[in-house]
Protein backbone atom coordinates (compact mmCIF):
# COMPACT_ATOMS: atom_id res chain seq x y z
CA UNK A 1 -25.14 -14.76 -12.21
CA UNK A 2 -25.28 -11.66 -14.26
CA UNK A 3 -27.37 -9.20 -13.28
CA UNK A 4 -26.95 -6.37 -15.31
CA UNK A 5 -24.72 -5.19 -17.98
CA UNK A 6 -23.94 -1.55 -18.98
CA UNK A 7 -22.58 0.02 -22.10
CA UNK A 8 -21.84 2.99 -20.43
CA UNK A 9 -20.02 4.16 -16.76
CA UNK A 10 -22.98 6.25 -16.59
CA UNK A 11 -25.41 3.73 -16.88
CA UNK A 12 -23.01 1.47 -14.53
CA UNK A 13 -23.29 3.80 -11.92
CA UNK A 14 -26.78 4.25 -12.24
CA UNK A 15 -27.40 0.42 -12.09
CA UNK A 16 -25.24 0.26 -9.14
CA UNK A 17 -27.57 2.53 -6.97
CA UNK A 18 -30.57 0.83 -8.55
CA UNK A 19 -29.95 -2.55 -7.86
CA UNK A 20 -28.93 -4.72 -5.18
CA UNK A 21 -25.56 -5.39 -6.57
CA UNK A 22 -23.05 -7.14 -4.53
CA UNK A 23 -20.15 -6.48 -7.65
CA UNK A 24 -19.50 -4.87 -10.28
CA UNK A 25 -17.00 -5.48 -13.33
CA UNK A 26 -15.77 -2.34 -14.80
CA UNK A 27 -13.85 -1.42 -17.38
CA UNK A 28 -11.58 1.52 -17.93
CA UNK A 29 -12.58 3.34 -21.69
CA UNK A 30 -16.08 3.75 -22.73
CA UNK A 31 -15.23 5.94 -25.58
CA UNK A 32 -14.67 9.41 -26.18
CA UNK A 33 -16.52 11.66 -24.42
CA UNK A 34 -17.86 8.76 -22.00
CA UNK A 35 -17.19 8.89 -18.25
CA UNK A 36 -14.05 7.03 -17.31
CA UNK A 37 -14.09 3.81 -15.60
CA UNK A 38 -12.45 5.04 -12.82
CA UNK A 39 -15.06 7.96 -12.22
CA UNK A 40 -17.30 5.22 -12.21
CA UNK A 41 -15.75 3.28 -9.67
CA UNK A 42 -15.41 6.80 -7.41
CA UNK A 43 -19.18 7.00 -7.98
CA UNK A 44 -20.22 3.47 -6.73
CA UNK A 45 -18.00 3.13 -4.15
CA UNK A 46 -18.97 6.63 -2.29
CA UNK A 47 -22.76 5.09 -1.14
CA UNK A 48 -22.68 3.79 1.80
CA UNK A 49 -23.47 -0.68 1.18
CA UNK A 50 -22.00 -0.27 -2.08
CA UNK A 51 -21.01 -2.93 -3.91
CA UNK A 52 -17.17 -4.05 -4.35
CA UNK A 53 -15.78 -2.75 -7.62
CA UNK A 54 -13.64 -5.05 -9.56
CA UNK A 55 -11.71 -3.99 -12.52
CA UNK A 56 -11.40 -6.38 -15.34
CA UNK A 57 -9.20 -4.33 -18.27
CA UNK A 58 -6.42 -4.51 -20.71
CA UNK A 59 -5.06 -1.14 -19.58
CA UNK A 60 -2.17 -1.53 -17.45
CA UNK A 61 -0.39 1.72 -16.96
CA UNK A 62 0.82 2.50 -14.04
CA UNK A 63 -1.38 5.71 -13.96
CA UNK A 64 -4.29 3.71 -14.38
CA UNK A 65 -3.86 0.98 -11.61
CA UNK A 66 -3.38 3.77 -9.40
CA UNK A 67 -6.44 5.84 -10.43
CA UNK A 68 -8.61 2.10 -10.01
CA UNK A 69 -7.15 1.65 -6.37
CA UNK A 70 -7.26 5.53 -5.16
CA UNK A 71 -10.66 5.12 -6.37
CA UNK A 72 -12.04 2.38 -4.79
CA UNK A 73 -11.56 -0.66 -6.77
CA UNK A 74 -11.16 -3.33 -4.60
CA UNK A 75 -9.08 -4.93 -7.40
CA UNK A 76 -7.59 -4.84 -10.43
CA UNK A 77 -7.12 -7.44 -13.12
CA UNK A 78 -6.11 -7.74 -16.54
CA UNK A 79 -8.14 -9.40 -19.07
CA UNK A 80 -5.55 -11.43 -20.85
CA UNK A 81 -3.81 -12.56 -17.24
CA UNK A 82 -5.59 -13.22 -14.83
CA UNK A 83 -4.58 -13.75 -11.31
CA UNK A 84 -3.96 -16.97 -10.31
CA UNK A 85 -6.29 -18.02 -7.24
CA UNK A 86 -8.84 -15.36 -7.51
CA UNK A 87 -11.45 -17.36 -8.54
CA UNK A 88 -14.17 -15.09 -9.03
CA UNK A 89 -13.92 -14.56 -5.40
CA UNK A 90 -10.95 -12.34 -3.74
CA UNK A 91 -12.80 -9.19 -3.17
CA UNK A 92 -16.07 -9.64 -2.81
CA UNK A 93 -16.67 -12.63 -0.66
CA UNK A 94 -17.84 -10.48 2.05
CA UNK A 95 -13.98 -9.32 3.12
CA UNK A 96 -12.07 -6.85 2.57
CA UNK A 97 -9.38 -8.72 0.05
CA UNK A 98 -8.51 -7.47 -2.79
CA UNK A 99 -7.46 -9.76 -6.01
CA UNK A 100 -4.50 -7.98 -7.55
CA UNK A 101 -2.82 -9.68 -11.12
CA UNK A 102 0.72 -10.58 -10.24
CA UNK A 103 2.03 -7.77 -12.68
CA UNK A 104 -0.17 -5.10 -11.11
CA UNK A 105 0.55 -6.33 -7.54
CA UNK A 106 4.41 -5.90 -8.13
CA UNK A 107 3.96 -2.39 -10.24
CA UNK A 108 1.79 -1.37 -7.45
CA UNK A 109 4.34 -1.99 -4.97
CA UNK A 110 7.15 -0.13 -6.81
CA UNK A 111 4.70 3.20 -7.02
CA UNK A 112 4.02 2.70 -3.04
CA UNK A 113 7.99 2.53 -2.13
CA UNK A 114 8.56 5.35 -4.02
CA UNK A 115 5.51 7.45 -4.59
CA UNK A 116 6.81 11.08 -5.32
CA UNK A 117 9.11 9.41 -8.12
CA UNK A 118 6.62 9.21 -10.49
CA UNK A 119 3.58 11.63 -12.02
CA UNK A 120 0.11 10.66 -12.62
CA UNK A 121 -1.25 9.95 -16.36
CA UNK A 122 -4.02 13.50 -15.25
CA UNK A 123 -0.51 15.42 -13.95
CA UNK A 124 1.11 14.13 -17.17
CA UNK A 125 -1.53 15.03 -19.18
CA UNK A 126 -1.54 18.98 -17.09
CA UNK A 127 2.30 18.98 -17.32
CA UNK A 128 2.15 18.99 -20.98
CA UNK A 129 -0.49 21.68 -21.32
CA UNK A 130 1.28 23.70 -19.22
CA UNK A 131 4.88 22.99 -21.33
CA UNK A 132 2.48 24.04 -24.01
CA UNK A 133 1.66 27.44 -22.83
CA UNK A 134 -1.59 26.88 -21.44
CA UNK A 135 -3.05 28.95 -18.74
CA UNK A 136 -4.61 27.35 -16.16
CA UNK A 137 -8.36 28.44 -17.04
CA UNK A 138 -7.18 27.03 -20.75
CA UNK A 139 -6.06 23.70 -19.24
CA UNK A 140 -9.65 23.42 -17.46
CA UNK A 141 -11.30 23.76 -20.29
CA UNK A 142 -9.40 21.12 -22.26
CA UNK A 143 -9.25 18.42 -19.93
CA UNK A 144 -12.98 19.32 -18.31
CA UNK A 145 -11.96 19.83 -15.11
CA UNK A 146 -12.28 23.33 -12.95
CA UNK A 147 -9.78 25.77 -12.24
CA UNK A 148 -8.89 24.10 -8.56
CA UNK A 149 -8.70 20.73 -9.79
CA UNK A 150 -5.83 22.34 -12.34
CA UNK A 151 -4.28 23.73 -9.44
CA UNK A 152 -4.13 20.89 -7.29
CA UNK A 153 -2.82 18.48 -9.75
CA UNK A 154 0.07 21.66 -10.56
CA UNK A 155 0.80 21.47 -6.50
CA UNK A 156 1.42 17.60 -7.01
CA UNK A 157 3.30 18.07 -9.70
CA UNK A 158 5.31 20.78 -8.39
CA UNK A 159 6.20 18.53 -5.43
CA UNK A 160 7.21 15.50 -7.12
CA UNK A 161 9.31 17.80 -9.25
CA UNK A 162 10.88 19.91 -6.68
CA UNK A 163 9.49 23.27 -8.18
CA UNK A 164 7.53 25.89 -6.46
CA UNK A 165 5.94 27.46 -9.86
CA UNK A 166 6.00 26.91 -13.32
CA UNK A 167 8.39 29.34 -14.14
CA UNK A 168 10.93 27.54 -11.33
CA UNK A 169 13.64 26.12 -12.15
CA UNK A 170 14.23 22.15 -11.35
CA UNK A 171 16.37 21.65 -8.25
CA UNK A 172 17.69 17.98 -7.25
CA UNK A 173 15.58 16.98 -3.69
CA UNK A 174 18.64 15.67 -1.13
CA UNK A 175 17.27 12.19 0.81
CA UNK A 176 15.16 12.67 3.56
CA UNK A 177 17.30 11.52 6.90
């Protein structure tokens, strides 16, 4: 049974607290300028009895399965495939499963064995401002976020890059062992 629907993330989230909700189907886009689905989920899943968060999308990026998951979604399917079994029931029949489509499971598993391999879609996005000549204060104000938030996604990326600044060169990491 439905019992709400929201056009927005906002409103989502808002619903969420409202209502006695035991899950909750999000999607990752509302539109420009709209919170992101995976704010949302970050946002419902912090209360305390919140409700499971399911995401039901088309995106399928690495970057954004990893965004749903970090933020809480207790799984993450794709709209045209879904995962075989789940049933409407994987992660929220009162467990702590999680219903994962077969293509997300396995690109999921690839990020986890080798997690400093690959950036982020937000340290992607930082990367570029910063190839860009952005300072930054400038790169805050573009993306929306504040100055730390800039600087910790620069410290990840400087670490999966094997840099120490932006002005470093890259070096080759040897194998840990």
């Amino acid at each position: 049974m439905v019992v709400a629907e929201a056009a927005t993330a906002e409103r989502a989230v808002e619903l969420a607290a409202a209502e006695e909700i035991d899950v909750v189907l999000m999607d990752l886009q509302f539109g420009p300028g709209r919170m992101h689905g995976c704010e949302a989920t970050a946002a419902i899943t912090a209360r305390p009895g919140a409700p499971r968060v399911l995401v039901l999308t088309t995106y399928d990026t690495d970057a954004d399965i990893l965004a749903a998951v970090e933020a809480g979604a207790s799984g993450y399917l794709l709209k045209e495939r879904p995962a075989p079994g789940a049933g409407g029931r994987g992660p929220y029949g009162g467990g702590r499963q999680s219903a994962l489509a077969p293509a997300v499971a396995h690109r999921l598993m690839d990020r986890m064995r080798a997690p400093a391999q690959a950036l982020t879609r937000r340290e992607l996005e930082v990367l570029q401002l910063v190839g860009d000549g952005l300072s930054n204060l400038q790169i805050s104000k573009e993306l929306f976020l504040s100055q730390a938030t800039v600087k910790s996604h620069l410290v990840h990326v400087y670490a999966k890059l094997g840099v120490d600044s932006r002005t470093s060169r890259w070096r080759r990491r040897r194998p840990a062992g």
